[in-house]
PDB file of N, CA and C in Angstrom:
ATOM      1  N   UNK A   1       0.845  -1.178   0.000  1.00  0.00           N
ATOM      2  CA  UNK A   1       0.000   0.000   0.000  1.00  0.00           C
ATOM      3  C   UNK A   1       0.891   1.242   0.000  1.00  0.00           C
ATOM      4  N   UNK A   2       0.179   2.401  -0.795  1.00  0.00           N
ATOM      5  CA  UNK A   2       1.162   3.738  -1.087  1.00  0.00           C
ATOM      6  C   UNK A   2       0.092   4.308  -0.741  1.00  0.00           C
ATOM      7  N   UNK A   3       1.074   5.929  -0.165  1.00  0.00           N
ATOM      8  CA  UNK A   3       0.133   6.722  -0.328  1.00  0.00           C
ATOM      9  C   UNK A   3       0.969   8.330  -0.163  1.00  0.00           C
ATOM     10  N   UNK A   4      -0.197   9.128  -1.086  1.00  0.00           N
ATOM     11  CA  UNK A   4       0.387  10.473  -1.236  1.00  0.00           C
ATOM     12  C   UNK A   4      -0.345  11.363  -0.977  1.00  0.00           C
ATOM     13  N   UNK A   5      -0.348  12.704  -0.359  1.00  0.00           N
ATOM     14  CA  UNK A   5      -0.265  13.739  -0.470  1.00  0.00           C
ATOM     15  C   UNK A   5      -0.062  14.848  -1.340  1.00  0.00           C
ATOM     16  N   UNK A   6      -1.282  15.107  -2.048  1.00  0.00           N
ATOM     17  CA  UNK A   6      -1.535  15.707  -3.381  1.00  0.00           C
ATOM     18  C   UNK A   6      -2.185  17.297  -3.074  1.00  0.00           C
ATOM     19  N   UNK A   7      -1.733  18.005  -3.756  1.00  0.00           N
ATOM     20  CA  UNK A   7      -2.567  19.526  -3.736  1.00  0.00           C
ATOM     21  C   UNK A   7      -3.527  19.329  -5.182  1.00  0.00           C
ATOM     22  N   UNK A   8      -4.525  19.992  -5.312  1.00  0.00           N
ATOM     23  CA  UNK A   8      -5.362  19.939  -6.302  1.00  0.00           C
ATOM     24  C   UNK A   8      -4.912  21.098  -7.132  1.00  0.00           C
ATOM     25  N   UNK A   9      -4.448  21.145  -8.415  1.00  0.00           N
ATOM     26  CA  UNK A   9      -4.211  22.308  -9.197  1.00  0.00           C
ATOM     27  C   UNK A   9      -5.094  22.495 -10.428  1.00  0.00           C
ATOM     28  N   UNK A  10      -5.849  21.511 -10.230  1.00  0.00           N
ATOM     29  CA  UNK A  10      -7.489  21.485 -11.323  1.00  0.00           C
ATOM     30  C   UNK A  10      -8.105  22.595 -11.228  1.00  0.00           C
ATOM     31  N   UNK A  11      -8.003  24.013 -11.953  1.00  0.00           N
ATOM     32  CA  UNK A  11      -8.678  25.033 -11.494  1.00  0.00           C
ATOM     33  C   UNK A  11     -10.273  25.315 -10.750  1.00  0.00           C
ATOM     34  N   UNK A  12     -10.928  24.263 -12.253  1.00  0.00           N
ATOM     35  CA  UNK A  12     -12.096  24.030 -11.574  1.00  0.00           C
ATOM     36  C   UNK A  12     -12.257  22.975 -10.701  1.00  0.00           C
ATOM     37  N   UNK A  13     -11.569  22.224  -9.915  1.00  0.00           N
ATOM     38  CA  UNK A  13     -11.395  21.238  -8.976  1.00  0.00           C
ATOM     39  C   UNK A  13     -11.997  20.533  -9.536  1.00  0.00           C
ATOM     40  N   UNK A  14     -12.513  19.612  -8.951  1.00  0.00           N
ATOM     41  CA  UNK A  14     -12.986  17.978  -9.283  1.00  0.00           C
ATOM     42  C   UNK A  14     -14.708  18.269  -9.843  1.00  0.00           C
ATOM     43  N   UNK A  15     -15.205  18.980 -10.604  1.00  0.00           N
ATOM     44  CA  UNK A  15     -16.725  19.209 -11.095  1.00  0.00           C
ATOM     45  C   UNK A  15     -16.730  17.699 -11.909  1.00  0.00           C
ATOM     46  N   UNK A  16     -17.978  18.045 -12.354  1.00  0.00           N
ATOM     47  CA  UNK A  16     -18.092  16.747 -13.706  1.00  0.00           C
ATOM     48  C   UNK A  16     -17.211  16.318 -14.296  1.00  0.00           C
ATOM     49  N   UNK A  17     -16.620  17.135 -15.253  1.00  0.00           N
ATOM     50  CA  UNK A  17     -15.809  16.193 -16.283  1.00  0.00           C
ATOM     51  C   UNK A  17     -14.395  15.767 -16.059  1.00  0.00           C
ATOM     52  N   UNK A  18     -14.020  16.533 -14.862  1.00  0.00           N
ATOM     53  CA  UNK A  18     -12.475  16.111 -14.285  1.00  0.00           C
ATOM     54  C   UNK A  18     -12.788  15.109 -13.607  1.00  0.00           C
ATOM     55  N   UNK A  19     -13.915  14.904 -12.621  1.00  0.00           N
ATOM     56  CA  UNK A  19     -14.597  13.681 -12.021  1.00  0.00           C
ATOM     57  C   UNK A  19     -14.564  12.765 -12.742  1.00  0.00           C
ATOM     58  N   UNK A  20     -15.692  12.910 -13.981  1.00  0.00           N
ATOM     59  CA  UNK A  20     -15.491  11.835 -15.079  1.00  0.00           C
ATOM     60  C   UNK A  20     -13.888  10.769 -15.338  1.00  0.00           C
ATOM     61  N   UNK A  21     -13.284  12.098 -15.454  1.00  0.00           N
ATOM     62  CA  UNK A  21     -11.818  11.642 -15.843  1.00  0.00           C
ATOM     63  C   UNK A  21     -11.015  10.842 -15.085  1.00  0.00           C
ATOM     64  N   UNK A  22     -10.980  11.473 -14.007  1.00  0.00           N
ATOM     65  CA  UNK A  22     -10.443  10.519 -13.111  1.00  0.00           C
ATOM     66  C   UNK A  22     -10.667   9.054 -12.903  1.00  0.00           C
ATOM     67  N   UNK A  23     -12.022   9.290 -12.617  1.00  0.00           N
ATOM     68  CA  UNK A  23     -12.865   8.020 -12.706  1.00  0.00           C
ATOM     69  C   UNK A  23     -12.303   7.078 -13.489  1.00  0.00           C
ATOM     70  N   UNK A  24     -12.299   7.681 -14.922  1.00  0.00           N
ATOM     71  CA  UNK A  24     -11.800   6.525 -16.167  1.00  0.00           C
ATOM     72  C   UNK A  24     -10.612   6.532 -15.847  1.00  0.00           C
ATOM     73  N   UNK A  25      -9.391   6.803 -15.355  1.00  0.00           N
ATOM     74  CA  UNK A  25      -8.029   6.679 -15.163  1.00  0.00           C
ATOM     75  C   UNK A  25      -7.137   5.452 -14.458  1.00  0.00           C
ATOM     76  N   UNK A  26      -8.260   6.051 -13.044  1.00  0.00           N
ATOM     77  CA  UNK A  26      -8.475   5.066 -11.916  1.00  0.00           C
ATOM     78  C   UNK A  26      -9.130   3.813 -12.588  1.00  0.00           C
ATOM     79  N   UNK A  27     -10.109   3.467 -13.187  1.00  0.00           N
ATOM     80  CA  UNK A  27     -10.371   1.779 -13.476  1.00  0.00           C
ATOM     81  C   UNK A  27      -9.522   1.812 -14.868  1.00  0.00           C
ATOM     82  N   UNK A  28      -8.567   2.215 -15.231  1.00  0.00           N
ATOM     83  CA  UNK A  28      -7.334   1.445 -15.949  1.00  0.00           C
ATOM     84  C   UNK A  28      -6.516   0.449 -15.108  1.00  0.00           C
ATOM     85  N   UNK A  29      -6.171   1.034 -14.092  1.00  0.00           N
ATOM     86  CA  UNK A  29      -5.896  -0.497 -12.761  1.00  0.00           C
ATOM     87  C   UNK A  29      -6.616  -0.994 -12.240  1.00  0.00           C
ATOM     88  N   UNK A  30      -6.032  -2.123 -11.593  1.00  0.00           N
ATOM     89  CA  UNK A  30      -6.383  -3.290 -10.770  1.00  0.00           C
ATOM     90  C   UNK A  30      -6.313  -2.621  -9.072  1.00  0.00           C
ATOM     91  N   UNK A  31      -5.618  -1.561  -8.644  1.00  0.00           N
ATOM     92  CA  UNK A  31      -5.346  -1.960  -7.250  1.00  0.00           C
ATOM     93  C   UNK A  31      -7.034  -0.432  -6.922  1.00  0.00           C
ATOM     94  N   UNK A  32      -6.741  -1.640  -5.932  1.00  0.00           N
ATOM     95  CA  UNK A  32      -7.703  -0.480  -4.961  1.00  0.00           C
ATOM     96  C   UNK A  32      -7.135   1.235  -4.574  1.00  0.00           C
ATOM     97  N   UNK A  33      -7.814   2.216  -5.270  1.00  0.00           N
ATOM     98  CA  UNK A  33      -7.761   3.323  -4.891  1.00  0.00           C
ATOM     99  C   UNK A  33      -8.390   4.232  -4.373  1.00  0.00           C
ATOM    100  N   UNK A  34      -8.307   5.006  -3.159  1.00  0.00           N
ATOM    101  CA  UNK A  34      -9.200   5.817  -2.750  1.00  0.00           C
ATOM    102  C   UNK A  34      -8.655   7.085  -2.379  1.00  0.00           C
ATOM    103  N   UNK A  35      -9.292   7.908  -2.332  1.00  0.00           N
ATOM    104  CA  UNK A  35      -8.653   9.927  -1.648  1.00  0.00           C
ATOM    105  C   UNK A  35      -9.399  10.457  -0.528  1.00  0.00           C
ATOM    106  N   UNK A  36      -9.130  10.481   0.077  1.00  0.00           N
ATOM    107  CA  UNK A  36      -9.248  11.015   1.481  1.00  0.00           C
ATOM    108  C   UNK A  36      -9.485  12.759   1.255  1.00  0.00           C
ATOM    109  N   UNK A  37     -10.474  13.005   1.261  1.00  0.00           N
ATOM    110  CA  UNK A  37     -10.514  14.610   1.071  1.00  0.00           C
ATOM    111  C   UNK A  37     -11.369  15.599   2.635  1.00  0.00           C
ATOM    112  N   UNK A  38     -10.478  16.147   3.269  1.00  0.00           N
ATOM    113  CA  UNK A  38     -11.382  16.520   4.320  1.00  0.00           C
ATOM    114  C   UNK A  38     -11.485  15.186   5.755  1.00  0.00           C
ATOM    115  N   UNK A  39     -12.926  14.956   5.757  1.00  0.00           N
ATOM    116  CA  UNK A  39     -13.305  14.104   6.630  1.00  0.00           C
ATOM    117  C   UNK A  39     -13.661  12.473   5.879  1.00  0.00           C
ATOM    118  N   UNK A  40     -13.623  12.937   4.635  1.00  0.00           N
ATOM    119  CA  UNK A  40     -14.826  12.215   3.758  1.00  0.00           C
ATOM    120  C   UNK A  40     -13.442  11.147   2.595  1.00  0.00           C
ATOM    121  N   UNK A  41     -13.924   9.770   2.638  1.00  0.00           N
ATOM    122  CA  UNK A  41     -12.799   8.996   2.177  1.00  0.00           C
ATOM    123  C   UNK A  41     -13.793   8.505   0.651  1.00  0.00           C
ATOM    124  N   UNK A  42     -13.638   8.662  -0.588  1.00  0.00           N
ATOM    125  CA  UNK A  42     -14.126   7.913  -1.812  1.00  0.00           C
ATOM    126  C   UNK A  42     -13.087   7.454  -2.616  1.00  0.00           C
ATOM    127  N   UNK A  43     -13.798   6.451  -3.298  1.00  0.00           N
ATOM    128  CA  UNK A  43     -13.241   5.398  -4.229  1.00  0.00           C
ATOM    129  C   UNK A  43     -13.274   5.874  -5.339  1.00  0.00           C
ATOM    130  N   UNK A  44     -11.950   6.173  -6.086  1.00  0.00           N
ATOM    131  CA  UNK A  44     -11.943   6.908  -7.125  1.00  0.00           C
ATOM    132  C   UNK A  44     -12.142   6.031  -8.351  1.00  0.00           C
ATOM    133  N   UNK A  45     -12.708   4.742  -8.155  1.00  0.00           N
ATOM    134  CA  UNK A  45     -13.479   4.131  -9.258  1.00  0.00           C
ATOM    135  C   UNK A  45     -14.963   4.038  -9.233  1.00  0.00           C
ATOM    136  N   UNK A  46     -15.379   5.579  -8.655  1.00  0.00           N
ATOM    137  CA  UNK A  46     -16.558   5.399  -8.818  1.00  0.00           C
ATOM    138  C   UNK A  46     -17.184   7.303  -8.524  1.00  0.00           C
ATOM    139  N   UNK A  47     -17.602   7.156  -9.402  1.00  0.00           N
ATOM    140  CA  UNK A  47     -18.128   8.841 -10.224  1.00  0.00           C
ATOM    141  C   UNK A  47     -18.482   9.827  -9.523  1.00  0.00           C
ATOM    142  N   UNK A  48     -19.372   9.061  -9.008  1.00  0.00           N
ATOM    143  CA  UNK A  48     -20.398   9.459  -8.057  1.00  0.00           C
ATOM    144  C   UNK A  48     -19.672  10.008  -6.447  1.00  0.00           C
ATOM    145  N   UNK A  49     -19.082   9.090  -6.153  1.00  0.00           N
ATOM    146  CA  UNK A  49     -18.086   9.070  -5.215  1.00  0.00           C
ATOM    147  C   UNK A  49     -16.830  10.303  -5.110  1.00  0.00           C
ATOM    148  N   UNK A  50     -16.792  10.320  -6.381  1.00  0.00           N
ATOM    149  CA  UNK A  50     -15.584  11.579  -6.694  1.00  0.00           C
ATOM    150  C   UNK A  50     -16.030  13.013  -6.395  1.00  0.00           C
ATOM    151  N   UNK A  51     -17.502  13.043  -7.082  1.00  0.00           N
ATOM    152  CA  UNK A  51     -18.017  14.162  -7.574  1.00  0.00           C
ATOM    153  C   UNK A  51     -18.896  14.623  -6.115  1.00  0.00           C
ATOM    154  N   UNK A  52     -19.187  13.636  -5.035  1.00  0.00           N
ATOM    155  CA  UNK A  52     -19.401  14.158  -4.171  1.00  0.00           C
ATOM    156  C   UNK A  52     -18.653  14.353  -3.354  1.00  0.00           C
ATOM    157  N   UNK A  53     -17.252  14.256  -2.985  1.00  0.00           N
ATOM    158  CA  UNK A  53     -16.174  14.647  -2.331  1.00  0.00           C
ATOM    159  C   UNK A  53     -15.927  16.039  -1.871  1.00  0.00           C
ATOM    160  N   UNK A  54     -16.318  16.816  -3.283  1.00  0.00           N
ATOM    161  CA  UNK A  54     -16.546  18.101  -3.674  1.00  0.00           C
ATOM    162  C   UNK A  54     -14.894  18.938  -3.374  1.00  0.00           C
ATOM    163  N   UNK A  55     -14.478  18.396  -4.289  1.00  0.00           N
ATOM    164  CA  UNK A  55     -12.680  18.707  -4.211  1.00  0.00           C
ATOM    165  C   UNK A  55     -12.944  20.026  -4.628  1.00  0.00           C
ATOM    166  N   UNK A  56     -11.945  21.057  -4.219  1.00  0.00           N
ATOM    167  CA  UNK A  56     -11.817  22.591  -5.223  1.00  0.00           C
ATOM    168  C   UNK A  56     -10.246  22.672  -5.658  1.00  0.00           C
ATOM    169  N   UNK A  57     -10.130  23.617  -6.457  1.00  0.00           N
ATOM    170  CA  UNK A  57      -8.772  23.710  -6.474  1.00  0.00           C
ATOM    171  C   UNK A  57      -8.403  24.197  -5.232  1.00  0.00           C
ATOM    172  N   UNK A  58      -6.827  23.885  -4.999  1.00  0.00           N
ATOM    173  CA  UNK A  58      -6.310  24.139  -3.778  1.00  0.00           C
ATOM    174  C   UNK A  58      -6.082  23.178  -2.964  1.00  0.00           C
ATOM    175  N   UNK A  59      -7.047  22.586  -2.409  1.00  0.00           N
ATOM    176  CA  UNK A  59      -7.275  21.610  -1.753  1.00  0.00           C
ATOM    177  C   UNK A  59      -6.501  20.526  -1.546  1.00  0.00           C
ATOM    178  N   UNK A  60      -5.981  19.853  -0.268  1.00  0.00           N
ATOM    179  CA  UNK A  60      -4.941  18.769   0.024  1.00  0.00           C
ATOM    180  C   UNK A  60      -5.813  17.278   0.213  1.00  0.00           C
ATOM    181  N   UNK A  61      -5.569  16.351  -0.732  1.00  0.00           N
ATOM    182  CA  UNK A  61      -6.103  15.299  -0.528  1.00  0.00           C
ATOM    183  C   UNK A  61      -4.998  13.990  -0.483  1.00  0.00           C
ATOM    184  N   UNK A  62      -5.522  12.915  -0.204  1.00  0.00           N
ATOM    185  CA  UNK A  62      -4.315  12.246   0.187  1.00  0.00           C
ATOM    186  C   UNK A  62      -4.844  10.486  -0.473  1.00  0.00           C
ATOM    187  N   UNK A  63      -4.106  10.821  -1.270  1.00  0.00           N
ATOM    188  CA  UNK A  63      -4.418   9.336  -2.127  1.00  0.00           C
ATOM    189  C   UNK A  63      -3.713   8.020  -1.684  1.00  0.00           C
ATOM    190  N   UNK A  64      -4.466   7.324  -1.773  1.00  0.00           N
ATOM    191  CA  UNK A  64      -3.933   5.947  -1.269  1.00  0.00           C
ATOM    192  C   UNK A  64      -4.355   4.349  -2.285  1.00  0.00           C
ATOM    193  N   UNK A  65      -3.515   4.003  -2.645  1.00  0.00           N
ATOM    194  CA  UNK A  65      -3.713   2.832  -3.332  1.00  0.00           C
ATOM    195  C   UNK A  65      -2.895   1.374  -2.915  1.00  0.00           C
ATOM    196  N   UNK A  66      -3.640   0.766  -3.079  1.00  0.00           N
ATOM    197  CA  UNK A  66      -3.374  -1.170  -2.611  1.00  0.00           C
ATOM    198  C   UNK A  66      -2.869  -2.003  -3.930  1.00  0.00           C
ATOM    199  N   UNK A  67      -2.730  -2.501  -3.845  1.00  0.00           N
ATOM    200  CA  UNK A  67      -2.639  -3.703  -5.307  1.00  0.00           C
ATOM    201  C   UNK A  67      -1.052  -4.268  -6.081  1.00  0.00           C
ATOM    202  N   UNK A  68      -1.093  -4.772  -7.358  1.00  0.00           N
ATOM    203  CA  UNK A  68       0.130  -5.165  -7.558  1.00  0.00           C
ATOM    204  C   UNK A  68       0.785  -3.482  -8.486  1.00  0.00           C
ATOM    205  N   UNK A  69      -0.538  -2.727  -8.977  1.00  0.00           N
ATOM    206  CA  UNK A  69      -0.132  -2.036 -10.062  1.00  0.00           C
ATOM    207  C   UNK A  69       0.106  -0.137  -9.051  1.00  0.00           C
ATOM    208  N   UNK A  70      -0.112  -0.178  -7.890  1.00  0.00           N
ATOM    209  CA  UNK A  70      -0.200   0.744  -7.134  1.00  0.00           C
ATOM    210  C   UNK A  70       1.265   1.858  -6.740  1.00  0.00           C
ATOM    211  N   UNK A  71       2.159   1.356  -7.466  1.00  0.00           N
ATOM    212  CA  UNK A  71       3.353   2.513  -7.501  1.00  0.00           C
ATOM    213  C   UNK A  71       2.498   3.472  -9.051  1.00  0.00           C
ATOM    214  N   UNK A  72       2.454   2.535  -9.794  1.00  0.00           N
ATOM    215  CA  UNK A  72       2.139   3.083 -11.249  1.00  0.00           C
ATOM    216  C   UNK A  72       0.605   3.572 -11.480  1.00  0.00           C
ATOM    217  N   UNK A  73      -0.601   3.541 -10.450  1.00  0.00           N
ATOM    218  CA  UNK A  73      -1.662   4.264  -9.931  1.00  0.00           C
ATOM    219  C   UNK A  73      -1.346   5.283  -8.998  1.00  0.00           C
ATOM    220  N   UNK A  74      -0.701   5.607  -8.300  1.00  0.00           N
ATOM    221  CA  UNK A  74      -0.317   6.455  -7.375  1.00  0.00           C
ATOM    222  C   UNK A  74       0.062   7.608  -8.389  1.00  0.00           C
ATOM    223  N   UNK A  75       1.285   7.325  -8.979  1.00  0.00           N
ATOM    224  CA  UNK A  75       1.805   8.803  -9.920  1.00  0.00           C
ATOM    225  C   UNK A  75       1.151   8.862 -10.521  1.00  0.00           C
ATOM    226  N   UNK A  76      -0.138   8.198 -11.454  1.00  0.00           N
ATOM    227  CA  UNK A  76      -0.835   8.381 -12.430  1.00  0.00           C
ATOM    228  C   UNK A  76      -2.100   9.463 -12.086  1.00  0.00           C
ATOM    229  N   UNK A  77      -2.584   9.034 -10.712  1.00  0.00           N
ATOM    230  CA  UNK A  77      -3.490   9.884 -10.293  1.00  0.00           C
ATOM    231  C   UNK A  77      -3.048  10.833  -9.871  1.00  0.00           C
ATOM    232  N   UNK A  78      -1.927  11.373  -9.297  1.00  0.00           N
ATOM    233  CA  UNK A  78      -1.210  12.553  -8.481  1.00  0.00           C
ATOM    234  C   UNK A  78      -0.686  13.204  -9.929  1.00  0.00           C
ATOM    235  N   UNK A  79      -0.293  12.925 -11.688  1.00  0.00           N
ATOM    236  CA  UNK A  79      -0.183  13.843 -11.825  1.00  0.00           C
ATOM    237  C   UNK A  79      -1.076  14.116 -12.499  1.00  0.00           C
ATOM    238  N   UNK A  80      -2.232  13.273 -12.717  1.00  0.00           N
ATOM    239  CA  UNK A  80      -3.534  14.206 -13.158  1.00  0.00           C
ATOM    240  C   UNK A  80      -4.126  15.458 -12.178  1.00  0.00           C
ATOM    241  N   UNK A  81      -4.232  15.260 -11.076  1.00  0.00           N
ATOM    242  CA  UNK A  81      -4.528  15.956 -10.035  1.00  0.00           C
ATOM    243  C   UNK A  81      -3.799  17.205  -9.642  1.00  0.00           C
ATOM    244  N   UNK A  82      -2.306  17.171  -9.963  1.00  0.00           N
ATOM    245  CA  UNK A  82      -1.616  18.079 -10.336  1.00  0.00           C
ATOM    246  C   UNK A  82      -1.535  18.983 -11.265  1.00  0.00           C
ATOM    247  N   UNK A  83      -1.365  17.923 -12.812  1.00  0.00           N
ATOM    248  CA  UNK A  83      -1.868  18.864 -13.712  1.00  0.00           C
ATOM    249  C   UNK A  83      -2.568  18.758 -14.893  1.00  0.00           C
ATOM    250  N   UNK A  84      -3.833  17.937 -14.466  1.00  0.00           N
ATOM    251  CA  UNK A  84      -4.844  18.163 -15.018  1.00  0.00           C
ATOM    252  C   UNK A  84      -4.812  17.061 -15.899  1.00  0.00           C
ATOM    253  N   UNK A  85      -3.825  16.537 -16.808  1.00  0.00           N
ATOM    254  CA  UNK A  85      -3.479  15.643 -17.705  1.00  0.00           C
ATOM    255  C   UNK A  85      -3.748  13.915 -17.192  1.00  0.00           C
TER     256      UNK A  85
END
């Protein structure tokens, strides 16, 4: 298990379609991933879950992933989250 400490530089933070995105990023792997935002912990393979988190830009969230593929989910989601890509 990994885990990071991410700032959000998504201007419009996590709305719909960066939600969307993520979403699809995150079920390209196998390992279990989730972000800790605030008080509130969701599974970033799941939309719904993201989009109610209610990330903004700015914001410190702290990603954590399990599995065999979870070094290579970890940077994948931290530098979308970073920068947007």
């Amino acid at each position: 298990m990994v885990e990071k400490k991410v700032k959000v530089k998504i201007v419009s933070g996590l709305h719909f379609r960066p939600a969307c995105k993520i979403t699809e990023v995150a079920m390209t792997f196998d390992s279990k991933i989730t972000m800790k935002a605030g008080n509130s912990e969701s599974d970033l393979k799941s939309f719904l879950g993201v989009l109610a988190a209610g990330v903004k830009f700015g914001d410190e969230v702290v990603i954590t992933c399990d599995g065999q593929d979870e070094n290579e989910a970890i940077n994948r989601i931290s530098e979308f989250l970073e920068f947007g890509e």
